[in-house]
C-alpha atoms as a PDB file:
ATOM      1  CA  UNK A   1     -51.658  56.817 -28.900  1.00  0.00           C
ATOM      2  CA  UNK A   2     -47.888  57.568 -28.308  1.00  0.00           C
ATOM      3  CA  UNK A   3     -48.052  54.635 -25.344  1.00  0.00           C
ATOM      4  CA  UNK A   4     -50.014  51.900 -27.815  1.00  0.00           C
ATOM      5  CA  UNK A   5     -46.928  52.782 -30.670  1.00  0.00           C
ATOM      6  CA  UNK A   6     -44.143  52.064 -28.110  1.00  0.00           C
ATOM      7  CA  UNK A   7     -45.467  49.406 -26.691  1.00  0.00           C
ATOM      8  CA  UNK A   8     -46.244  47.899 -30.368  1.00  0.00           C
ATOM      9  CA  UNK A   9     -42.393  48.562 -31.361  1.00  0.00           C
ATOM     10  CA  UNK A  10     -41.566  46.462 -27.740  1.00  0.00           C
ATOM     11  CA  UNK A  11     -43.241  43.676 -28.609  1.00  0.00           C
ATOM     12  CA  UNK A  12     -42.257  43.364 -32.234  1.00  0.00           C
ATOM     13  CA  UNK A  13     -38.615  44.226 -31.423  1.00  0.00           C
ATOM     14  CA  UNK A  14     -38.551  41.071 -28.463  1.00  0.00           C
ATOM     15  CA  UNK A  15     -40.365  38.768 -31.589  1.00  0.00           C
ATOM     16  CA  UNK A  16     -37.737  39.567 -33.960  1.00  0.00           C
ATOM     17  CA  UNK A  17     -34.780  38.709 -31.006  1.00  0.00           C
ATOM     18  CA  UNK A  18     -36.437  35.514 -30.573  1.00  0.00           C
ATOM     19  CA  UNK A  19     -37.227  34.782 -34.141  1.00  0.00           C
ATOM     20  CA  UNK A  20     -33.140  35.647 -34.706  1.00  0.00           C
ATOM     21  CA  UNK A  21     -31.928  33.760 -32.148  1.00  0.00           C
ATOM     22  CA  UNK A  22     -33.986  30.224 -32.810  1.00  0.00           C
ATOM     23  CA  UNK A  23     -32.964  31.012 -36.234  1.00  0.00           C
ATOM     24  CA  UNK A  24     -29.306  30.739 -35.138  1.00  0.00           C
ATOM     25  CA  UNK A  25     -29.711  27.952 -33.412  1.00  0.00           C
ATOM     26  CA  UNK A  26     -31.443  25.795 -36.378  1.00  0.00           C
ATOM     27  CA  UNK A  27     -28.720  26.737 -38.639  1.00  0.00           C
ATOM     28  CA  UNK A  28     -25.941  26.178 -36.338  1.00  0.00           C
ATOM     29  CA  UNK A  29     -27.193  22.848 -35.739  1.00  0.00           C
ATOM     30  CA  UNK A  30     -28.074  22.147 -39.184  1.00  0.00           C
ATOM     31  CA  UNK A  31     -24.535  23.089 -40.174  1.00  0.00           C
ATOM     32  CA  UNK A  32     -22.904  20.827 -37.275  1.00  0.00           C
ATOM     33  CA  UNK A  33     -24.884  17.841 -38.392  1.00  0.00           C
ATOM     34  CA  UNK A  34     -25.633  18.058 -42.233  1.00  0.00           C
ATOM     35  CA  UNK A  35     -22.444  19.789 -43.088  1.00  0.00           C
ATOM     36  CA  UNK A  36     -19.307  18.900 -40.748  1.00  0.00           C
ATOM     37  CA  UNK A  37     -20.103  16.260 -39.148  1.00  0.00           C
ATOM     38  CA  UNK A  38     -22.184  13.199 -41.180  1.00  0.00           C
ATOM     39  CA  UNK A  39     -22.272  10.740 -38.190  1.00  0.00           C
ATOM     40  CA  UNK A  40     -25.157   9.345 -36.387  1.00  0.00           C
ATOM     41  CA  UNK A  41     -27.367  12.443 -35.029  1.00  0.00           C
ATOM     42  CA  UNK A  42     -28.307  11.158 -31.866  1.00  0.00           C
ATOM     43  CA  UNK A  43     -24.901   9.959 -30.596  1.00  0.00           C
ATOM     44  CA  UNK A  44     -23.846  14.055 -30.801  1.00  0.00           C
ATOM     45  CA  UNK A  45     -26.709  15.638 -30.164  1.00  0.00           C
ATOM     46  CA  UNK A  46     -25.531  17.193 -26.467  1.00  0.00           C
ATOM     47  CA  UNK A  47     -28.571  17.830 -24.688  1.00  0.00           C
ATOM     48  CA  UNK A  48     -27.219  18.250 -20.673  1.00  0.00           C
ATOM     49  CA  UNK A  49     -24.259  20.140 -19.502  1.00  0.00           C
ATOM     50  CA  UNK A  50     -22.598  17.105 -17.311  1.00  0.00           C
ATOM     51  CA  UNK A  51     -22.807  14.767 -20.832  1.00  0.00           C
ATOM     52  CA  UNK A  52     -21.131  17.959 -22.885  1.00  0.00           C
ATOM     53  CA  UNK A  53     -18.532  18.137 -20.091  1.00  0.00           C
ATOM     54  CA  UNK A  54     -17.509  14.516 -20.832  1.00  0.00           C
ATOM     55  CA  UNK A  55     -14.213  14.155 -22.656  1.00  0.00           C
ATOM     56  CA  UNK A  56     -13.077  11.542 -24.633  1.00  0.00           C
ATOM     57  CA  UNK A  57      -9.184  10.111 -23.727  1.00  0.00           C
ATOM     58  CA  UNK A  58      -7.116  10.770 -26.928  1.00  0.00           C
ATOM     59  CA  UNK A  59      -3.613   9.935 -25.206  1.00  0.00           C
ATOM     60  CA  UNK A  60      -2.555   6.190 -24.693  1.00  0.00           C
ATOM     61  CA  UNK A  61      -1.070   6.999 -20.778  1.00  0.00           C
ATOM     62  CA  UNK A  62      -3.398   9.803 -19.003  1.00  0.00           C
ATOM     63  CA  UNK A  63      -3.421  10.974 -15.351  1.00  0.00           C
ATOM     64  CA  UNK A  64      -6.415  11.654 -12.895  1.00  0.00           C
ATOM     65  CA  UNK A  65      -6.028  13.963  -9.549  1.00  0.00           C
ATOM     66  CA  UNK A  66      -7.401  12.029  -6.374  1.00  0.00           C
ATOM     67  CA  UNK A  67      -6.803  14.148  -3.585  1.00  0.00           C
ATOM     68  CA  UNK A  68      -2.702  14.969  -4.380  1.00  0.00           C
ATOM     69  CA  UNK A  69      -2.223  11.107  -5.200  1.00  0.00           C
ATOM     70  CA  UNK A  70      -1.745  11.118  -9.320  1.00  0.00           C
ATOM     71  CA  UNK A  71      -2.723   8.131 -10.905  1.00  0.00           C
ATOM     72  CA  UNK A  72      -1.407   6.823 -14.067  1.00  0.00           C
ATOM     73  CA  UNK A  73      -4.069   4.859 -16.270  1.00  0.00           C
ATOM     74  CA  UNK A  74      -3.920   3.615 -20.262  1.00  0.00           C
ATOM     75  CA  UNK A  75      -6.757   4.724 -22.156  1.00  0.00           C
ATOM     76  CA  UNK A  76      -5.659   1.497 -24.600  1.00  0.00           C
ATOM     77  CA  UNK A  77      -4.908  -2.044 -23.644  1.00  0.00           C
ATOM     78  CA  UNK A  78      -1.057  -3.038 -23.521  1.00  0.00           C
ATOM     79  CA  UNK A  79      -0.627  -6.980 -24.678  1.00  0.00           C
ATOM     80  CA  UNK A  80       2.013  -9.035 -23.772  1.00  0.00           C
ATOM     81  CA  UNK A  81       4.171  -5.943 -21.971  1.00  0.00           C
ATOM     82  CA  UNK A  82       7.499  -6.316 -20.889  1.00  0.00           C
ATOM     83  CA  UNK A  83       8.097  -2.921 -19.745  1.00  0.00           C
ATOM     84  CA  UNK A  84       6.836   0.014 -19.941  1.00  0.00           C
ATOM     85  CA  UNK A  85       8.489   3.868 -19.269  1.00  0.00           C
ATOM     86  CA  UNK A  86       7.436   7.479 -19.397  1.00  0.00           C
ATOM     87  CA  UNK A  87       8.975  10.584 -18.207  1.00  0.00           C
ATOM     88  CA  UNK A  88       7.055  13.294 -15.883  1.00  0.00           C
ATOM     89  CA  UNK A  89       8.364  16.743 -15.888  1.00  0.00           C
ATOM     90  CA  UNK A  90       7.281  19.012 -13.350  1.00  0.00           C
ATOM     91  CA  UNK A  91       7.974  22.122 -11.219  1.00  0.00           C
ATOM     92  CA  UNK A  92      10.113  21.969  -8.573  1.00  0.00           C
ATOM     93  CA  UNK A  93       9.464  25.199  -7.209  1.00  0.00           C
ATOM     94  CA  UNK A  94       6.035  23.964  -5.972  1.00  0.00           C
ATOM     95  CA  UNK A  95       5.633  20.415  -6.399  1.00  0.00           C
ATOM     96  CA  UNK A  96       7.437  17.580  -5.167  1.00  0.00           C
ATOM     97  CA  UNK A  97       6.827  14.259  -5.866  1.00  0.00           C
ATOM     98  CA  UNK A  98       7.408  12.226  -2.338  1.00  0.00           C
ATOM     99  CA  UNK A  99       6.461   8.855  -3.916  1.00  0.00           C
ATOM    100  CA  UNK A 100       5.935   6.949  -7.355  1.00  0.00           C
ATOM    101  CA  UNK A 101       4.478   3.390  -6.549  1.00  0.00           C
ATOM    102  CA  UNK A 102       3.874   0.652  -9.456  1.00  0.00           C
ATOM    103  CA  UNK A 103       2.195  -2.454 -10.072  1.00  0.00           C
ATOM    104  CA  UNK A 104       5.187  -3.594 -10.362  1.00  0.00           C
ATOM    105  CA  UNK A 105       8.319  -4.265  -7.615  1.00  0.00           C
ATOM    106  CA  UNK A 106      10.874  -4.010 -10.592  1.00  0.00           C
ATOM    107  CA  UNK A 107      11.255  -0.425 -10.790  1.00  0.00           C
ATOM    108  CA  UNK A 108      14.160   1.403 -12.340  1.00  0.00           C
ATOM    109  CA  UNK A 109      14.232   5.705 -11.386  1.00  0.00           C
ATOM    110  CA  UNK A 110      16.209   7.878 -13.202  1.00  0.00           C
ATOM    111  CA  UNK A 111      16.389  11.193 -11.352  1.00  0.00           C
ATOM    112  CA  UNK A 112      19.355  13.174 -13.006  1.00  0.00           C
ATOM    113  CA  UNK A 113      17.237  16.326 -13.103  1.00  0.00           C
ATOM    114  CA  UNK A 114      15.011  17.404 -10.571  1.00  0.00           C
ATOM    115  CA  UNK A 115      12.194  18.727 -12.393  1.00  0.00           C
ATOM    116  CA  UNK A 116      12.088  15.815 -14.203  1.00  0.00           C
ATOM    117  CA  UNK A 117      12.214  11.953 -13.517  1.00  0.00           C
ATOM    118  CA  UNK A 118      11.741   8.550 -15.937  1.00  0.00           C
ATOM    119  CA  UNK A 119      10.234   5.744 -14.764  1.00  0.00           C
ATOM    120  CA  UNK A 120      10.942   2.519 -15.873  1.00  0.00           C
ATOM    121  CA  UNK A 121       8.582  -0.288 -15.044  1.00  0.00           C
ATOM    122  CA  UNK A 122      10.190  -4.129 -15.678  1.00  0.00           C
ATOM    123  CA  UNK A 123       7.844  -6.625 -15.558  1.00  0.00           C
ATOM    124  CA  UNK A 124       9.175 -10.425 -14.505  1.00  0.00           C
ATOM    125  CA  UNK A 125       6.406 -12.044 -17.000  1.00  0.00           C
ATOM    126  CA  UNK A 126       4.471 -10.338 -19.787  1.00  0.00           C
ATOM    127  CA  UNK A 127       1.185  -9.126 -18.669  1.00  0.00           C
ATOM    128  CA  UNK A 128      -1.627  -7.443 -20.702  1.00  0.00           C
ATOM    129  CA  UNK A 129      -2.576  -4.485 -19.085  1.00  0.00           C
ATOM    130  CA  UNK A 130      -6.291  -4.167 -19.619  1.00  0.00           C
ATOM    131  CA  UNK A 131      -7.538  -0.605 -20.172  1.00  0.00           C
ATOM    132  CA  UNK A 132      -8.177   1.656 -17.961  1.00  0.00           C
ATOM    133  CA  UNK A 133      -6.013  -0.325 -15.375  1.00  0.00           C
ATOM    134  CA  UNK A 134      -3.976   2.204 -12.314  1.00  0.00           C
ATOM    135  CA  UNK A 135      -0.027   1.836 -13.462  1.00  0.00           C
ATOM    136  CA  UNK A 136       1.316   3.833 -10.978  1.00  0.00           C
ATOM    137  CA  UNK A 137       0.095   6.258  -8.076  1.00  0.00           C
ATOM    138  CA  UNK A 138       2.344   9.534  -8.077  1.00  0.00           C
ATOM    139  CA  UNK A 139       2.277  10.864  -4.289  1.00  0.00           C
ATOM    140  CA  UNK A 140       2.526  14.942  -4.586  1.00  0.00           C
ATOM    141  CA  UNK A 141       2.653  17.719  -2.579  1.00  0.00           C
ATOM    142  CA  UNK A 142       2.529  21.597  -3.414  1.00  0.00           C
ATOM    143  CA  UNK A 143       4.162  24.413  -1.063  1.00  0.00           C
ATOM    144  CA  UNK A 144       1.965  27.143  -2.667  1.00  0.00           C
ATOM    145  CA  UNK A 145      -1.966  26.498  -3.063  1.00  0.00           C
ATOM    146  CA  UNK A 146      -1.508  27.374  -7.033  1.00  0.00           C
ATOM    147  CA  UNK A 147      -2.231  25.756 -10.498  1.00  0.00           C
ATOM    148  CA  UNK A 148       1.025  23.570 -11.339  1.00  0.00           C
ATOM    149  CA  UNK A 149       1.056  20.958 -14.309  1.00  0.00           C
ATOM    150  CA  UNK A 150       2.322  17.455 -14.640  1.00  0.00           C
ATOM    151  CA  UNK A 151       3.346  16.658 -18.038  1.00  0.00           C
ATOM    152  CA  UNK A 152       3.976  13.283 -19.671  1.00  0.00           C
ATOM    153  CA  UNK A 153       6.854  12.801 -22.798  1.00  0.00           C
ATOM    154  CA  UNK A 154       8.670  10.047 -23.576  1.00  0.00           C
ATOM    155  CA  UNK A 155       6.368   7.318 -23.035  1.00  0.00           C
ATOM    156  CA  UNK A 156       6.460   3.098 -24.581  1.00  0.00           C
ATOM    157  CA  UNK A 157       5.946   0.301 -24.080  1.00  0.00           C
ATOM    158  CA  UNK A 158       8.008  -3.351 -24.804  1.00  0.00           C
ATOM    159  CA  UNK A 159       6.592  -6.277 -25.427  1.00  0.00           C
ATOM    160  CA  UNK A 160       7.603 -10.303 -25.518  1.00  0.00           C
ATOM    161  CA  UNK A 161       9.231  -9.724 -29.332  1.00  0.00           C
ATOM    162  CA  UNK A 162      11.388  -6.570 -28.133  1.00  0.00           C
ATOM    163  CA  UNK A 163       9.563  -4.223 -29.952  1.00  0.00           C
ATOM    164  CA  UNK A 164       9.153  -0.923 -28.993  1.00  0.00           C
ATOM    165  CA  UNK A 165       5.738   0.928 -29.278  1.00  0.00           C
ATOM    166  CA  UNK A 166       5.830   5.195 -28.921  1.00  0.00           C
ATOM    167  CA  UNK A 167       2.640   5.923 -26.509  1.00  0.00           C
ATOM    168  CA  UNK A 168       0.770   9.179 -26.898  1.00  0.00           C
ATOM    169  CA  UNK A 169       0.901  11.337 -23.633  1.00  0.00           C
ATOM    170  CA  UNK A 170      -0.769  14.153 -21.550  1.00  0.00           C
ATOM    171  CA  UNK A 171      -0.836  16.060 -18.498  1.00  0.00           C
ATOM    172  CA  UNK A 172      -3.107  16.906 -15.917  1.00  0.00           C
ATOM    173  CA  UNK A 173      -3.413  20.206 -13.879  1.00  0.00           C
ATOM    174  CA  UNK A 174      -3.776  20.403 -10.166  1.00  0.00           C
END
């Protein structure tokens, strides 16, 4: 009798964890999309872990790792660029930055610091850079096998008129 009890109380108690825990997950969802967000369901709805690992490019200039060569892409298109510049600050200590080639031949490098160099890119005619279009590769090397950041500041763009646009930035860990 003792033995039919316990294993009654077992078998209620793992009904109740699963009744709580579906529970949870019908009102976390129904808060997500009845509540915060009031877009189209099935463009959110996350069902496998590679599409939830996806991020969407916020900054105008971003950089991808490709085996110690950094490459600088725009997440926007550029019309009718002049020149463009950007700053990358970095750490000495570890990294050093052998090489910064363009798609351009008319580059100006300001290296008063040496954690820290601006680029400026000149371009002889105005050319739209479409998005997602390789600016620049960034040849790196580290001393230590450690985490080290590249940051972007300081970023814009010129165009034919001469006017100056402020580009969003962001960094990349490697």
């Amino acid at each position: 009798m003792a033995k039919d009890f316990l294993n009654e109380y077992k078998k209620n108690k793992t009904i109740w964890n699963i009744t709580i825990v579906v529970a949870s997950l019908i009102i976390a969802l129904s808060i997500n999309f009845l509540v915060l967000d009031n877009s189209d369901f099935w463009t959110n709805l996350k069902t496998s872990v590679i599409e939830a690992g996806q991020n969407n490019q916020k900054a105008d200039l971003i950089l991808e790792n490709q085996n110690w060569n950094i490459t600088l892409k725009n997440s926007k298109k550029l019309n009718n660029t002049k020149s463009l510049s950007y700053s990358i600050i970095y750490n000495p200590e570890n990294v050093e930055i052998k090489s910064i080639e363009c798609n351009s031949n008319n580059l100006v490098k300001i290296e008063n610091q040496e954690w820290i160099k601006a680029i400026i890119i000149n371009y002889d005619n105005p050319i739209n850079i479409n998005k997602n279009t390789k600016i620049c590769t960034i040849n790196t090397s580290k001393k230590e096998l450690k985490s080290e950041q590249l940051n972007l500041i300081n970023s814009n763009f010129t165009d034919t008129t001469w006017e100056t646009y402020l580009l969003t930035t962001s960094w990349i860990t490697f």
